[in-house]
Protein backbone atom coordinates (compact mmCIF):
# COMPACT_ATOMS: atom_id res chain seq x y z
CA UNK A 1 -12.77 14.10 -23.19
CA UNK A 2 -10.69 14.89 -20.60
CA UNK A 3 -10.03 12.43 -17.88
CA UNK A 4 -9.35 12.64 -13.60
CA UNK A 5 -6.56 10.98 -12.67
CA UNK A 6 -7.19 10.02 -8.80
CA UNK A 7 -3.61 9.68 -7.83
CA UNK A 8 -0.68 11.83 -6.48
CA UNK A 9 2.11 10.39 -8.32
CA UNK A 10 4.00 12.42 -10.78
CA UNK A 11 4.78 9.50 -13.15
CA UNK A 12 1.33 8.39 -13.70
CA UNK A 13 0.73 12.04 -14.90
CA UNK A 14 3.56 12.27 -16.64
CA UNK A 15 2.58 8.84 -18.69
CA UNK A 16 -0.69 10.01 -19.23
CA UNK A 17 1.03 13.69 -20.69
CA UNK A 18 3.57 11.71 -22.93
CA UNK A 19 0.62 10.29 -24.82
CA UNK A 20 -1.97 13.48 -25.01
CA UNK A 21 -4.34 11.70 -22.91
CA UNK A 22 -6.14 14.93 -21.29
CA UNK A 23 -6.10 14.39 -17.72
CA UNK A 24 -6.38 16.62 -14.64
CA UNK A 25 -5.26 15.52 -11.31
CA UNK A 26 -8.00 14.75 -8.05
CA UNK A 27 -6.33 13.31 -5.65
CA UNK A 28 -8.89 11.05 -3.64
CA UNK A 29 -6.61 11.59 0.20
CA UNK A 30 -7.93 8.20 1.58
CA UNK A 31 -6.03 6.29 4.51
CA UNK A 32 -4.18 3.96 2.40
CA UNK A 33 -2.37 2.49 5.06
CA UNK A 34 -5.61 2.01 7.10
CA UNK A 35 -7.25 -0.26 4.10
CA UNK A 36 -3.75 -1.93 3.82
CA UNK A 37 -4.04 -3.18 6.79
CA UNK A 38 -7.69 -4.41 7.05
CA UNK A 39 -7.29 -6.02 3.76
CA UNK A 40 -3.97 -8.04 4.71
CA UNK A 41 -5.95 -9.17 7.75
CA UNK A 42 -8.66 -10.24 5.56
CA UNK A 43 -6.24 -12.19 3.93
CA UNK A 44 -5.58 -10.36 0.80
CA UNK A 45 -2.34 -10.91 -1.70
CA UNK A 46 -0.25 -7.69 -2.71
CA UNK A 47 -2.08 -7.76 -5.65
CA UNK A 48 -5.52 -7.59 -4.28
CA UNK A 49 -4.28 -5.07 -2.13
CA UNK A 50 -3.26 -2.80 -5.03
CA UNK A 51 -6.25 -3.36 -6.95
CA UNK A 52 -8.90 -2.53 -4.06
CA UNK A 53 -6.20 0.90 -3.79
CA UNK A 54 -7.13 1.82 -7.30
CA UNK A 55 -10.76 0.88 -6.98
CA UNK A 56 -11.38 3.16 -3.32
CA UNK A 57 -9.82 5.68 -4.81
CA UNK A 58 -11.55 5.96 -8.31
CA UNK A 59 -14.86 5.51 -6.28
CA UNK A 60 -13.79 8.21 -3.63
CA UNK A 61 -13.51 10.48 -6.39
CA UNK A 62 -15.92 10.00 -9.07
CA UNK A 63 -18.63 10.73 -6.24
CA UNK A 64 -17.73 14.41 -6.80
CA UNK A 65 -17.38 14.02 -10.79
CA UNK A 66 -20.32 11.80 -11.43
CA UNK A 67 -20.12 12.79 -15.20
CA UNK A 68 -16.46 12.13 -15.55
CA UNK A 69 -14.06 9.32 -16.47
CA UNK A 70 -12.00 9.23 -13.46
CA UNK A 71 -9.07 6.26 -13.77
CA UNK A 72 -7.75 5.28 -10.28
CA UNK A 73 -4.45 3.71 -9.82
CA UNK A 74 -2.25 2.23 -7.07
CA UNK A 75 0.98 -0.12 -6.94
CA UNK A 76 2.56 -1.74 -4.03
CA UNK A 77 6.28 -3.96 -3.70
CA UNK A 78 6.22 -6.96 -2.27
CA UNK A 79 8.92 -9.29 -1.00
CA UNK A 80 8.51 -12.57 -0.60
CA UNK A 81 4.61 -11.85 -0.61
CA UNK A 82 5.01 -9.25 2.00
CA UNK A 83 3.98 -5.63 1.18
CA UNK A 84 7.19 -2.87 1.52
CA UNK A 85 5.18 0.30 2.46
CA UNK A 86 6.88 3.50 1.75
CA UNK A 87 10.07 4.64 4.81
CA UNK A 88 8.53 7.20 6.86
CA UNK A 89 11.95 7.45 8.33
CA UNK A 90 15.84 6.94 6.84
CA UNK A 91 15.61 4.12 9.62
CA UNK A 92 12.73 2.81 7.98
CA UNK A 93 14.29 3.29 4.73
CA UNK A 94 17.80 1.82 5.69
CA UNK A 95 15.43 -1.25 6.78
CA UNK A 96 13.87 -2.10 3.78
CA UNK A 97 17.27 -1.76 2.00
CA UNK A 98 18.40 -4.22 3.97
CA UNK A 99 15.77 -6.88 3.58
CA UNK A 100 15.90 -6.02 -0.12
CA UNK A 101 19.66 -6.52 -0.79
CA UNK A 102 20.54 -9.61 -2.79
CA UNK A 103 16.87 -10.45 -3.15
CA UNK A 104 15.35 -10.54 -6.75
């Protein structure tokens, strides 16, 4: 059976390649930085946050492939219990460096 991988990233289909799972690639194009936020001002932990991610997005999908296995997945850093979204700008980037260095 081949499976729908509802995510972008490369190295998730790459993984899934390494060990012949059959997988094609649907990505679900929600507002991820939309639920981010409404979920941290619910109150959620980085965790939760990635976990509802993975959820939306497997649901998003699998409306359109009702008959399909669809396997949604989503990971987020956190510092300090504060989520580090992705630089949309090398000042953004050169930012989260910062607050990163010397941190484990």
């Amino acid at each position: 059976m081949k499976i729908i991988l509802a995510s972008a990233s490369g190295v998730r289909k790459s993984i899934l390649d390494k060990y012949k799972i059959n997988s094609d690639v649907i990505v679900s194009n929600i507002d991820e930085d939309q639920i981010k936020e409404s979920l941290l001002a619910d109150g959620a932990t980085p965790l939760e946050v990635s976990k509802n991610l993975a959820e939306i997005k497997s649901i998003k999908v699998s409306k359109n492939q009702p008959d399909r296995l669809v396997l949604g997945a989503d990971s987020v850093i956190s510092l300090e219990n504060e989520i580090i979204n992705k630089p949309k700008t090398r000042d953004d980037a050169m930012e989260i460096l910062r607050k990163l260095n010397g941190k484990k």
